[in-house]
Structures are given as C-alpha cells and as structure tokens.
C-alpha atoms as a PDB file:
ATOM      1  CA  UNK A   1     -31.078  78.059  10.774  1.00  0.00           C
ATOM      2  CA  UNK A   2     -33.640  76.186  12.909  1.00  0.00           C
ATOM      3  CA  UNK A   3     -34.330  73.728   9.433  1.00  0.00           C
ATOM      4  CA  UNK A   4     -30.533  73.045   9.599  1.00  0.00           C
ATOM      5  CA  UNK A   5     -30.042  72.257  12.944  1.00  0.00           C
ATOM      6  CA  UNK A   6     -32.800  69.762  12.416  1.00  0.00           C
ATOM      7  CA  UNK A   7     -31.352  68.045   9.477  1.00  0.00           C
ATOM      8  CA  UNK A   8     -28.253  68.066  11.205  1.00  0.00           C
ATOM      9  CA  UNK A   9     -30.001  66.386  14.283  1.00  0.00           C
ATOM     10  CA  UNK A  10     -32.071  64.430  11.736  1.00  0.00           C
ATOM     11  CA  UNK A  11     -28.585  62.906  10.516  1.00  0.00           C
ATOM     12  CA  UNK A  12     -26.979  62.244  14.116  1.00  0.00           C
ATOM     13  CA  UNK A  13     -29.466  60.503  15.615  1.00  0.00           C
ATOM     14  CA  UNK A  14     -29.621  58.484  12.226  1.00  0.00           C
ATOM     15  CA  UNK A  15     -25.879  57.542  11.908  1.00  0.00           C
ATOM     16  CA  UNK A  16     -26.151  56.840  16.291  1.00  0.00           C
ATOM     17  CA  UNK A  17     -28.640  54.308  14.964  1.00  0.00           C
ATOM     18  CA  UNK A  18     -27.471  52.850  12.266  1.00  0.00           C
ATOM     19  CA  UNK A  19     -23.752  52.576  14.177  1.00  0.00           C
ATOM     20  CA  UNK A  20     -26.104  50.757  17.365  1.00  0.00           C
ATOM     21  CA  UNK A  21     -27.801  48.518  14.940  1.00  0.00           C
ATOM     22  CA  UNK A  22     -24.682  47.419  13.348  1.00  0.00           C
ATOM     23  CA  UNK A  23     -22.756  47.076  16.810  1.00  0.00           C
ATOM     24  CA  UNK A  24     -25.496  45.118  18.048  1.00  0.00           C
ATOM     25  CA  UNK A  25     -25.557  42.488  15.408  1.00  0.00           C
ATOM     26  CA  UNK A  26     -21.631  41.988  15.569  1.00  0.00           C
ATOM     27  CA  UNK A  27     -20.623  38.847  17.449  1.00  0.00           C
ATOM     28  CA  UNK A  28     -17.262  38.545  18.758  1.00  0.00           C
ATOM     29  CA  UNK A  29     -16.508  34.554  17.833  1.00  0.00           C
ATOM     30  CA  UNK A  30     -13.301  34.358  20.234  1.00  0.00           C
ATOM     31  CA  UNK A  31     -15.519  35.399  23.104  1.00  0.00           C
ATOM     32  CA  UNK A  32     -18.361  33.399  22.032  1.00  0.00           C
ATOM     33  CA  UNK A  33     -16.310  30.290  22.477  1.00  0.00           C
ATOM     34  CA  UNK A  34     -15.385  31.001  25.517  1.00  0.00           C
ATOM     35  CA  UNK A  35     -18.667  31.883  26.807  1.00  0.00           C
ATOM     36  CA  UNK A  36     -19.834  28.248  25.214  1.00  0.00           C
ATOM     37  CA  UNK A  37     -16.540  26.887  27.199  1.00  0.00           C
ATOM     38  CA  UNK A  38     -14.938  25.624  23.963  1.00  0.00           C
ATOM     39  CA  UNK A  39     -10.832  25.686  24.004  1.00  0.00           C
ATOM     40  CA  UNK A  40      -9.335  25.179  20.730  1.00  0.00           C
ATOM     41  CA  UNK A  41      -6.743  22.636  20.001  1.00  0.00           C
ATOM     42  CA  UNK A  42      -3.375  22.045  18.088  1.00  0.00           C
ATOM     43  CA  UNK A  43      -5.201  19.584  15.851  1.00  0.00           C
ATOM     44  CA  UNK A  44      -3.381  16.607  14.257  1.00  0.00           C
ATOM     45  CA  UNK A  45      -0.821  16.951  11.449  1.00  0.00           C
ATOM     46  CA  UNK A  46      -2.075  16.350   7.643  1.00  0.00           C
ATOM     47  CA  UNK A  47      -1.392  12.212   7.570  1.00  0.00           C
ATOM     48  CA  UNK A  48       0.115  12.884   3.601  1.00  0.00           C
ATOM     49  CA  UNK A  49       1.080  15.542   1.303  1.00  0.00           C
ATOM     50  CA  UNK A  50      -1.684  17.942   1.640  1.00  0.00           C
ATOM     51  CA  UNK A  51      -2.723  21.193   3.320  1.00  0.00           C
ATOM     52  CA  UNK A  52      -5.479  21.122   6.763  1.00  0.00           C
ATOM     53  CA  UNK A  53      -6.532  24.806   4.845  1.00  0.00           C
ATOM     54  CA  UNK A  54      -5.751  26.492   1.875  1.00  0.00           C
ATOM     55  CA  UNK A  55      -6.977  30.510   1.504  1.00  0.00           C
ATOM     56  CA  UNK A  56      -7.743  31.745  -1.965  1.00  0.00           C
ATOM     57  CA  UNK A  57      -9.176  35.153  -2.257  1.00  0.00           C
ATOM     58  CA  UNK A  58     -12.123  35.611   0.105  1.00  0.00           C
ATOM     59  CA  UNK A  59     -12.737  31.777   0.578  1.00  0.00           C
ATOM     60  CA  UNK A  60     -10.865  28.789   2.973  1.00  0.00           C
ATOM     61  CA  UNK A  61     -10.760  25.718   1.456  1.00  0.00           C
ATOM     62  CA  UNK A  62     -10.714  23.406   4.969  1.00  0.00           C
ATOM     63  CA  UNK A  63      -9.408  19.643   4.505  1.00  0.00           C
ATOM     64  CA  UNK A  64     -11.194  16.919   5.639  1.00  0.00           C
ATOM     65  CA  UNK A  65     -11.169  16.429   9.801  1.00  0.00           C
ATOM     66  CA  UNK A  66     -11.744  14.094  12.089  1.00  0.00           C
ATOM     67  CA  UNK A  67     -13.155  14.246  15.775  1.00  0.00           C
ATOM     68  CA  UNK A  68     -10.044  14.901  17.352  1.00  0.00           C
ATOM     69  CA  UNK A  69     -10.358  14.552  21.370  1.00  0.00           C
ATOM     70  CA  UNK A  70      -9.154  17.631  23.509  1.00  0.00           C
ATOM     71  CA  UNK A  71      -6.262  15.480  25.174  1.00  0.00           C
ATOM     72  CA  UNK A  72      -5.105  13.776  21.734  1.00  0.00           C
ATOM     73  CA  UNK A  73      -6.360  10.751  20.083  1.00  0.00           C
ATOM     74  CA  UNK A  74     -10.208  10.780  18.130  1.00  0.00           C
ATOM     75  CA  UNK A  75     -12.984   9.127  18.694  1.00  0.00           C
ATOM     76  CA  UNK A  76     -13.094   5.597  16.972  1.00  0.00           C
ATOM     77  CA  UNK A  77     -16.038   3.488  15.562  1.00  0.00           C
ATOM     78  CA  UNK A  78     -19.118   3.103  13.301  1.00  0.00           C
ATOM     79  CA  UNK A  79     -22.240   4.490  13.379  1.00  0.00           C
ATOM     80  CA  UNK A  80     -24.740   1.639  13.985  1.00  0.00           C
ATOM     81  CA  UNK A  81     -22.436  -0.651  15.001  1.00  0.00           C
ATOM     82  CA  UNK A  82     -20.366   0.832  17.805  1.00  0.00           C
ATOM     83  CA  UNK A  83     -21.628   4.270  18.093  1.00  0.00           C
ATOM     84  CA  UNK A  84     -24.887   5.611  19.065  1.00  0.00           C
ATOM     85  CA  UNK A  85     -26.654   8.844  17.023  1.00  0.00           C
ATOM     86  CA  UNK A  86     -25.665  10.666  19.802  1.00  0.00           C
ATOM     87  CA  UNK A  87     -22.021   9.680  20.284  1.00  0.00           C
ATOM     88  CA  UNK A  88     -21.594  10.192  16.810  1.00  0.00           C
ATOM     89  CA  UNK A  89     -23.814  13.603  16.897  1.00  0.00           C
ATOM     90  CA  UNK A  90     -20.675  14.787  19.742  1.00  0.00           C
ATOM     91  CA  UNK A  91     -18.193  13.528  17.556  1.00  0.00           C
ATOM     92  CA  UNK A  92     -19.812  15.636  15.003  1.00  0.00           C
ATOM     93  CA  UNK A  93     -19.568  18.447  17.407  1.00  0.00           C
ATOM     94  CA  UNK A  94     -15.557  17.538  17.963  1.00  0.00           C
ATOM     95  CA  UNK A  95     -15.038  17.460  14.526  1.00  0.00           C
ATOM     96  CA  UNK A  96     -16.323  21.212  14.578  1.00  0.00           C
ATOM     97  CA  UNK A  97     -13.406  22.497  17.067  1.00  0.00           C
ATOM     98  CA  UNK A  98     -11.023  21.106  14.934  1.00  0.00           C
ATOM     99  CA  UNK A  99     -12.178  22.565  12.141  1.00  0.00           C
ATOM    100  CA  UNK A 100     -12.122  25.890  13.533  1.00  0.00           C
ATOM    101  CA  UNK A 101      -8.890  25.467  15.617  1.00  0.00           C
ATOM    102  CA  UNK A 102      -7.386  25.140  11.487  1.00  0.00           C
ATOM    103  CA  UNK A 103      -9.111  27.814  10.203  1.00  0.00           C
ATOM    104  CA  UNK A 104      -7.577  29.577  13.318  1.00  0.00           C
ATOM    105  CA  UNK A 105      -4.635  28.802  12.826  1.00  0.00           C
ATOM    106  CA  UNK A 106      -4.989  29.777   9.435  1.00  0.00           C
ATOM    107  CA  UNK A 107      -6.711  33.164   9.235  1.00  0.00           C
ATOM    108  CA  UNK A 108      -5.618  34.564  12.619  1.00  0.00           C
ATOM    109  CA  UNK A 109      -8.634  35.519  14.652  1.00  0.00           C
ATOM    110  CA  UNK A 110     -12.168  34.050  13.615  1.00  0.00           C
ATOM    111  CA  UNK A 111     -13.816  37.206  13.575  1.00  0.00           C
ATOM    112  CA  UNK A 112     -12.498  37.748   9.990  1.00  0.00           C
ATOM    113  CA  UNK A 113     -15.289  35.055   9.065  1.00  0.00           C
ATOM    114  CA  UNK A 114     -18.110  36.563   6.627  1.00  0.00           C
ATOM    115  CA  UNK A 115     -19.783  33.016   7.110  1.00  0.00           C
ATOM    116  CA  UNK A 116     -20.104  29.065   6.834  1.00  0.00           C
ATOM    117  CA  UNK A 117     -20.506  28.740   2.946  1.00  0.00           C
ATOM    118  CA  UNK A 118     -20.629  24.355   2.082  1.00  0.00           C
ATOM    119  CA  UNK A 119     -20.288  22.116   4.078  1.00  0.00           C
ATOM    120  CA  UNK A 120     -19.776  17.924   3.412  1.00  0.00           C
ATOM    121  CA  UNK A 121     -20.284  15.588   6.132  1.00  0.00           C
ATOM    122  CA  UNK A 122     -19.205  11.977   6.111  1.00  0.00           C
ATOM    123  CA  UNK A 123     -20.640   9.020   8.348  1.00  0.00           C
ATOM    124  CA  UNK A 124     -18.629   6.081   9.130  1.00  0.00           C
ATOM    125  CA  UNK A 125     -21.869   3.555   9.087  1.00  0.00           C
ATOM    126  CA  UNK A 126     -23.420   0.633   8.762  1.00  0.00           C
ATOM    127  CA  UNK A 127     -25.154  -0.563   5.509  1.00  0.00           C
ATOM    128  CA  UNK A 128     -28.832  -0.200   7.724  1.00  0.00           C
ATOM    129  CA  UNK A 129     -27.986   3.009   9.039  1.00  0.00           C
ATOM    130  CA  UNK A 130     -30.100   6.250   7.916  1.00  0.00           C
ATOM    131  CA  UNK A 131     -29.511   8.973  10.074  1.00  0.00           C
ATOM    132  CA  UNK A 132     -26.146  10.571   8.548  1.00  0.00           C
ATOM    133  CA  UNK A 133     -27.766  13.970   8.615  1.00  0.00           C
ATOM    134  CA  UNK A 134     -28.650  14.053  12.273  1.00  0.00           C
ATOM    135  CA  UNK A 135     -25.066  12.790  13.186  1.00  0.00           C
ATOM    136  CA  UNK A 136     -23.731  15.842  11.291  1.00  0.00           C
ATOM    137  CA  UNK A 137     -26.160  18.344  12.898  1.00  0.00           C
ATOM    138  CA  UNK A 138     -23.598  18.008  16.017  1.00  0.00           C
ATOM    139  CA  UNK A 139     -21.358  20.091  13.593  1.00  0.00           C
ATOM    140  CA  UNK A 140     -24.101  22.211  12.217  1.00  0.00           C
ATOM    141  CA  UNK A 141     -25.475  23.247  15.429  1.00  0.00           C
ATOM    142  CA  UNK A 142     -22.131  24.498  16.787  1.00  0.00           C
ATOM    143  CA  UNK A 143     -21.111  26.460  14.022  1.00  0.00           C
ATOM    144  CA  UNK A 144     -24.427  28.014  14.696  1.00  0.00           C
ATOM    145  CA  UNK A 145     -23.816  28.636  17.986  1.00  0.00           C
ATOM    146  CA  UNK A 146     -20.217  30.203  17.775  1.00  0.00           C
ATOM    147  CA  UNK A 147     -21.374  32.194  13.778  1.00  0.00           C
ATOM    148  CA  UNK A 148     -25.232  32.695  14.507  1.00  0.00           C
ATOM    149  CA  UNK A 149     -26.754  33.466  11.043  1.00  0.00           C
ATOM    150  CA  UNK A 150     -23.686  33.390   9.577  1.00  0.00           C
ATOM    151  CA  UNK A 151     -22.987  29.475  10.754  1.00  0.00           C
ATOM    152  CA  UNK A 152     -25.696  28.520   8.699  1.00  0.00           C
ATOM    153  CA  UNK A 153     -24.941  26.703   5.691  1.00  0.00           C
ATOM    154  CA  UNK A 154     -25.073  24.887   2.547  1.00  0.00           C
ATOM    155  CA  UNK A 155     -24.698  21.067   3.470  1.00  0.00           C
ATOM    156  CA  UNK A 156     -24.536  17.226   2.407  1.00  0.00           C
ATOM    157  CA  UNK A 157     -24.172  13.886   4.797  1.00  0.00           C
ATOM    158  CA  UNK A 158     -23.014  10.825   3.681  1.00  0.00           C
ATOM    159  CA  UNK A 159     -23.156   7.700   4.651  1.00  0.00           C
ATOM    160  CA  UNK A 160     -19.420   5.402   3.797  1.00  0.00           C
ATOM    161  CA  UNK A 161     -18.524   1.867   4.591  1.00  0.00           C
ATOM    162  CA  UNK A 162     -15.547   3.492   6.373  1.00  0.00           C
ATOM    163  CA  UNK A 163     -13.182   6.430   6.698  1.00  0.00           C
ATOM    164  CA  UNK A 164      -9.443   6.883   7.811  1.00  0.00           C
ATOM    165  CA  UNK A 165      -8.270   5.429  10.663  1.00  0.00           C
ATOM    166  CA  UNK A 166     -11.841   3.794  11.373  1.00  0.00           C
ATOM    167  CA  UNK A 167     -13.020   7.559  12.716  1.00  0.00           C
ATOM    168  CA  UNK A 168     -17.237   7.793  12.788  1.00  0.00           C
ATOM    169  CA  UNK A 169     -16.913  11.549  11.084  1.00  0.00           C
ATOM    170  CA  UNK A 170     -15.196  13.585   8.560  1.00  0.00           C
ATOM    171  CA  UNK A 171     -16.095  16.740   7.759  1.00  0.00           C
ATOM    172  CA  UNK A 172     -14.834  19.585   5.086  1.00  0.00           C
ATOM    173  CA  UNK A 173     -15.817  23.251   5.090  1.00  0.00           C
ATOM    174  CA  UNK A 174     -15.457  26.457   2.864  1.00  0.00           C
ATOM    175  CA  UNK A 175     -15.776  29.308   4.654  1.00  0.00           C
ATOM    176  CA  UNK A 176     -16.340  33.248   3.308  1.00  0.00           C
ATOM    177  CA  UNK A 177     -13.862  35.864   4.819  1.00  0.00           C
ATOM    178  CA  UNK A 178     -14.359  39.539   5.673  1.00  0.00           C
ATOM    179  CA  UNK A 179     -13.127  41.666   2.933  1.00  0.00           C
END
C-alpha cells in the first residue's frame, strides 16, 4: 500500500510539474502587446486583385506590407537618401503591426501562432546603401518581443531601387499555426 501511495505521489507531483513548466513557458501574445503598448490597426486595403493573407493548412501565407502609420498614411522615402537606418529600422517595426493586425484579422486571436517560419524583407535604397538587414531587424526584433522563441525566424533583406508607392519597407511572412 505504502509503494502505491508513493507512485501515486510520484505521478502527481510529476504531472503538477510538467503542467507548471508548460504554463510557464506559454505567452499570451494579445496581452503581450499590450504590455509593449502596441494597438493594432485596420491596415490598408490590398491596392489590386490579391489577398493581405491566405491560410492553407497549418501555414499563413501574409502579402507583402508596408509601414502603415497608426493614424493612416505610411511612411515615405529611401533608405540613404531620405531616411536614416533608424527611421527605416521603425518603419521596419511599423511594418510588423501591420503584419500582425492581418494575420489578426485573419486567424482570430494570435495565440493560435506555433511561430514566425520565413520571413523576406525589402529596402527601398540607394545604390551605396548596405545595411538592408539592420533596417529589417526593426521587424525582427518585435516579432521577438510579442512571439519570444517562437518570433525567431528564417529571413532575407533586400535591397530595391524602389517599392510601391515610394514606401522604405515591405515585408512578407509565413507563419506556423497551432494545430
């Protein structure tokens, strides 16, 4: 009797542990943002005939975005030219909300994310300019600070002679839902 009670005791305090472990590494995303003070936004429409996300099985396919500002409009200009590394690393950064306020809007509640899977980041820039990747960190940091572990991702960053509208960054993401 006294061997049972111990295995049974064994196996509590086991499952109490593994359910405390588990719990602890959880992150809810919705109040992470608002602890970080980030409000997401309605976005801009898709300028042509395509989709801002597309879901297929476990993965979202996210369109191209551009830094849109919090009350309308995006940020404008050319890295090297008109925009410092660090005005384009917040654009970066803006680029980020927007991309999450679509998957949002697309998935329901942000928690359902497994993890940032690929990313491509594109850099509005001058011929002379060589510091795409920094510029695009202003994404990759964020999504590490709303995701931790799971923000981390696969990534390029580009350099182009422009991009739509004369925007400084456009970024596309696939992202890995819960099953």
């Amino acid at each position: 009797m006294i061997k049972l009670f111990h295995s049974i005791s064994f196996t509590m305090i086991c499952l109490l542990f593994a359910a405390t472990v588990k719990g602890q590494g959880a992150t809810d995303v919705e109040a992470r943002l608002a602890e970080l003070g980030i409000k997401l936004i309605q976005g801009n429409p898709p300028t042509a005939n395509y989709l801002k996300a597309v879901q297929s099985g476990n993965y979202v396919y996210l369109s191209g975005h551009g830094p849109d500002k919090p009350e309308g409009g995006q940020v404008i200009g050319k890295l090297g030219a008109d925009l410092t590394v660090e005005e384009g690393t917040a654009a970066a950064r803006l680029v980020g909300i927007s991309l999450l306020s679509s998957l949002k809007r697309e998935i329901g509640d942000l928690n359902r994310v497994k993890r940032i899977v690929k990313v491509l980041g594109m850099v509005n820039a001058t011929p002379d300019f060589e510091r795409h990747s920094q510029v695009i960190n202003g994404f990759s940091d964020l999504m590490v600070e709303v995701f931790g572990e799971s923000g981390k991702h696969a990534r390029s960053s580009v350099g182009l002679s422009s991009l739509p509208s004369g925007i400084p960054v456009e970024i596309e993401m696939i992202v890995e839902l819960k099953d």
